[in-house]
C-alpha atoms as a PDB file:
ATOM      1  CA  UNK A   1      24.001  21.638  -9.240  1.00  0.00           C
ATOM      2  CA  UNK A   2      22.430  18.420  -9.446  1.00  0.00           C
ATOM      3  CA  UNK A   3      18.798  17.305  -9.619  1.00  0.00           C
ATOM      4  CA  UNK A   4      16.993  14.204  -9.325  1.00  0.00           C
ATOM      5  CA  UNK A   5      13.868  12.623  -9.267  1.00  0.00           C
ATOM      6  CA  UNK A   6      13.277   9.270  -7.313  1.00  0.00           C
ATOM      7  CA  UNK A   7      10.067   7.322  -6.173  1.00  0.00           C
ATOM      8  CA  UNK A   8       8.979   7.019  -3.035  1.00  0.00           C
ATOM      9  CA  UNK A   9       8.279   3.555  -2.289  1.00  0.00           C
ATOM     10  CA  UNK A  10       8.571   2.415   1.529  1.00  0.00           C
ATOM     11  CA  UNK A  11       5.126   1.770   2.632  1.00  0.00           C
ATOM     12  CA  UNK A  12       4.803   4.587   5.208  1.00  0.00           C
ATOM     13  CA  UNK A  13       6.563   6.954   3.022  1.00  0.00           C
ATOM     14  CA  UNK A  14       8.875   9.511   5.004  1.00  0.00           C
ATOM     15  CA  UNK A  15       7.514   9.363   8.605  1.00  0.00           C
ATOM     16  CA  UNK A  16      10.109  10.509  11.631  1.00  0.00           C
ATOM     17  CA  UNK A  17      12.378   7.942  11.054  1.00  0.00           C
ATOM     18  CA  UNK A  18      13.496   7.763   7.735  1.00  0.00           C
ATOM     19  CA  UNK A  19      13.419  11.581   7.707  1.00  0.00           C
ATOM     20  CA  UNK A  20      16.071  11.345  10.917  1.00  0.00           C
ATOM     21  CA  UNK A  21      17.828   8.931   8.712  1.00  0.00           C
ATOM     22  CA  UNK A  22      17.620  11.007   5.351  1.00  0.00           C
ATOM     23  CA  UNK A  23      19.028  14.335   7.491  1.00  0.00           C
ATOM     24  CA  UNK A  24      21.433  11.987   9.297  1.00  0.00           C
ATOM     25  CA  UNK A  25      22.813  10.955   5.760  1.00  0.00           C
ATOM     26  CA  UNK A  26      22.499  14.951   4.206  1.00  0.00           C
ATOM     27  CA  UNK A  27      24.578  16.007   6.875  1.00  0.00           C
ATOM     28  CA  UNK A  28      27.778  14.498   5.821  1.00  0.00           C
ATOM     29  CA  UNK A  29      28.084  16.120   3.060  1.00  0.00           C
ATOM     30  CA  UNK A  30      28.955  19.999   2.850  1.00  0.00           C
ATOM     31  CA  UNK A  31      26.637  21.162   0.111  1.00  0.00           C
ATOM     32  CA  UNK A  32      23.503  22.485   0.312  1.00  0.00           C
ATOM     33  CA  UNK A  33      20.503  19.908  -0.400  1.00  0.00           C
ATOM     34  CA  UNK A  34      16.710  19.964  -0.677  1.00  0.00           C
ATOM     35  CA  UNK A  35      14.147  17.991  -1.113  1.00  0.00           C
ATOM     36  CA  UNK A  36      10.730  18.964  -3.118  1.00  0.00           C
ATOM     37  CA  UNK A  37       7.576  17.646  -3.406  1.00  0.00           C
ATOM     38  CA  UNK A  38       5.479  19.294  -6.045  1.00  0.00           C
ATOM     39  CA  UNK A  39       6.316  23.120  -5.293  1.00  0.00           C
ATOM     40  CA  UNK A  40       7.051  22.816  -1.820  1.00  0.00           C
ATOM     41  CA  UNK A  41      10.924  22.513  -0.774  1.00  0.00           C
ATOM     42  CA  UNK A  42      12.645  21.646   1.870  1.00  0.00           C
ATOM     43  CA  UNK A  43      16.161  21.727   3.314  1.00  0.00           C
ATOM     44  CA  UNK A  44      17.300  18.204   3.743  1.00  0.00           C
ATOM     45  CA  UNK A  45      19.231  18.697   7.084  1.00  0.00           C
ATOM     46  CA  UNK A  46      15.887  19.196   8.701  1.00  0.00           C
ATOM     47  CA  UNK A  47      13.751  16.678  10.108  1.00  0.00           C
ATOM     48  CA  UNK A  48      10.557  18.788  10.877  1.00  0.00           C
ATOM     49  CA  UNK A  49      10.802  20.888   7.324  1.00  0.00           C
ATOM     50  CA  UNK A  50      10.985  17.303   5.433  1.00  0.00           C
ATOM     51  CA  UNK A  51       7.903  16.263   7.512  1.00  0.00           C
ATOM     52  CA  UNK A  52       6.220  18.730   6.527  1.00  0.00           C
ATOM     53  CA  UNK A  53       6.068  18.126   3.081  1.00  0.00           C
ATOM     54  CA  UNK A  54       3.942  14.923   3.840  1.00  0.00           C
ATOM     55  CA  UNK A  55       6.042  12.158   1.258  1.00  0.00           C
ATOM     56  CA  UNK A  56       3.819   9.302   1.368  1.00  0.00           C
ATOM     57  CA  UNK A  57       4.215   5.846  -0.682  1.00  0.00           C
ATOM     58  CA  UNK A  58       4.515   6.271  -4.469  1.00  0.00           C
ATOM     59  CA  UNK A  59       4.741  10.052  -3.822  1.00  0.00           C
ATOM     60  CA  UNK A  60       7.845  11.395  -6.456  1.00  0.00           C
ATOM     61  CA  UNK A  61      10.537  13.734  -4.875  1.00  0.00           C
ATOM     62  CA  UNK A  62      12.958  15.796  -6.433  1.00  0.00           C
ATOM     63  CA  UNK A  63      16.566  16.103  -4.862  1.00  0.00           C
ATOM     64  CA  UNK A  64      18.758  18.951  -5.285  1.00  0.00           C
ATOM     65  CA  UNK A  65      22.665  18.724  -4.032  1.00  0.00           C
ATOM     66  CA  UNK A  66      24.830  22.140  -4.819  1.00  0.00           C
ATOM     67  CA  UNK A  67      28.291  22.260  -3.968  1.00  0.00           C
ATOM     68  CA  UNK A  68      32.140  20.753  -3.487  1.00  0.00           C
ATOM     69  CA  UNK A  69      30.799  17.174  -3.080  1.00  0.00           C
ATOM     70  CA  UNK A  70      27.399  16.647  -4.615  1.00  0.00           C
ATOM     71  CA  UNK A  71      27.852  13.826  -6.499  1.00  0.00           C
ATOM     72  CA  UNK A  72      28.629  11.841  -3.513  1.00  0.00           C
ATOM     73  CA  UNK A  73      25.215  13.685  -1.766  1.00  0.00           C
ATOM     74  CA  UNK A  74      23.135  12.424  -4.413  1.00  0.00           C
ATOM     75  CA  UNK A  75      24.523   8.785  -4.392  1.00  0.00           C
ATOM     76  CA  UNK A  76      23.579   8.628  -0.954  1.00  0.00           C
ATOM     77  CA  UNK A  77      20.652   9.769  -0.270  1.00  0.00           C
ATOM     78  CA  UNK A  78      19.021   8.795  -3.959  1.00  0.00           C
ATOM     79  CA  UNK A  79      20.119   5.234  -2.638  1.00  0.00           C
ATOM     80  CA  UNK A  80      18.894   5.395   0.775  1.00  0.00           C
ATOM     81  CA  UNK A  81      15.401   6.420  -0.734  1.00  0.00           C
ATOM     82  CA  UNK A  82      15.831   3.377  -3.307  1.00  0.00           C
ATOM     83  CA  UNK A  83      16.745   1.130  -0.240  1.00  0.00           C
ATOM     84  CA  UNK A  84      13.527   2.056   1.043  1.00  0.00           C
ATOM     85  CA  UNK A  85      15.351   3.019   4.430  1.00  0.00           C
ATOM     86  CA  UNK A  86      15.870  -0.686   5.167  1.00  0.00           C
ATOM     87  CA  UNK A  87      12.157  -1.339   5.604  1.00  0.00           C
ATOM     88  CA  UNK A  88      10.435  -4.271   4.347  1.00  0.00           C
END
């Protein structure tokens, strides 16, 4: 398993659409993957269970990828976060 932290730092944080573009991304991958925000957790291939953790600007999350191709998971979505989903 793999874990890793990353910054939040889009200026809306993780409204609907980069959360339909974060489970969009998740579900390419076969293993399992969450998301956590101080001790709440969420699957990543849901949009409505990642809103509801409420990620806001400079907010820290915590990305978990388990299985066959992880390492490709965490790439991914630790870059899409990075790339603050293409917003300005």
């Amino acid at each position: 398993m793999l874990s890793k932290s990353v910054k939040v730092l889009n200026k809306v944080g993780i409204h609907a659409r980069p959360a339909s573009l974060f489970v969009s991304e998740a579900s390419k991958y076969a293993c399992g993957i969450n998301i956590k925000k101080g001790g709440s957790a969420a699957s990543a291939k849901s949009v409505t269970r990642i809103l509801r953790l409420r990620i806001q600007m400079g907010d820290t999350v915590t990305i978990e990828c388990d299985g066959p191709d992880e390492d490709k998971a965490m790439s991914a979505l630790v870059g899409l976060i990075e790339s603050k989903f293409g917003e300005e």
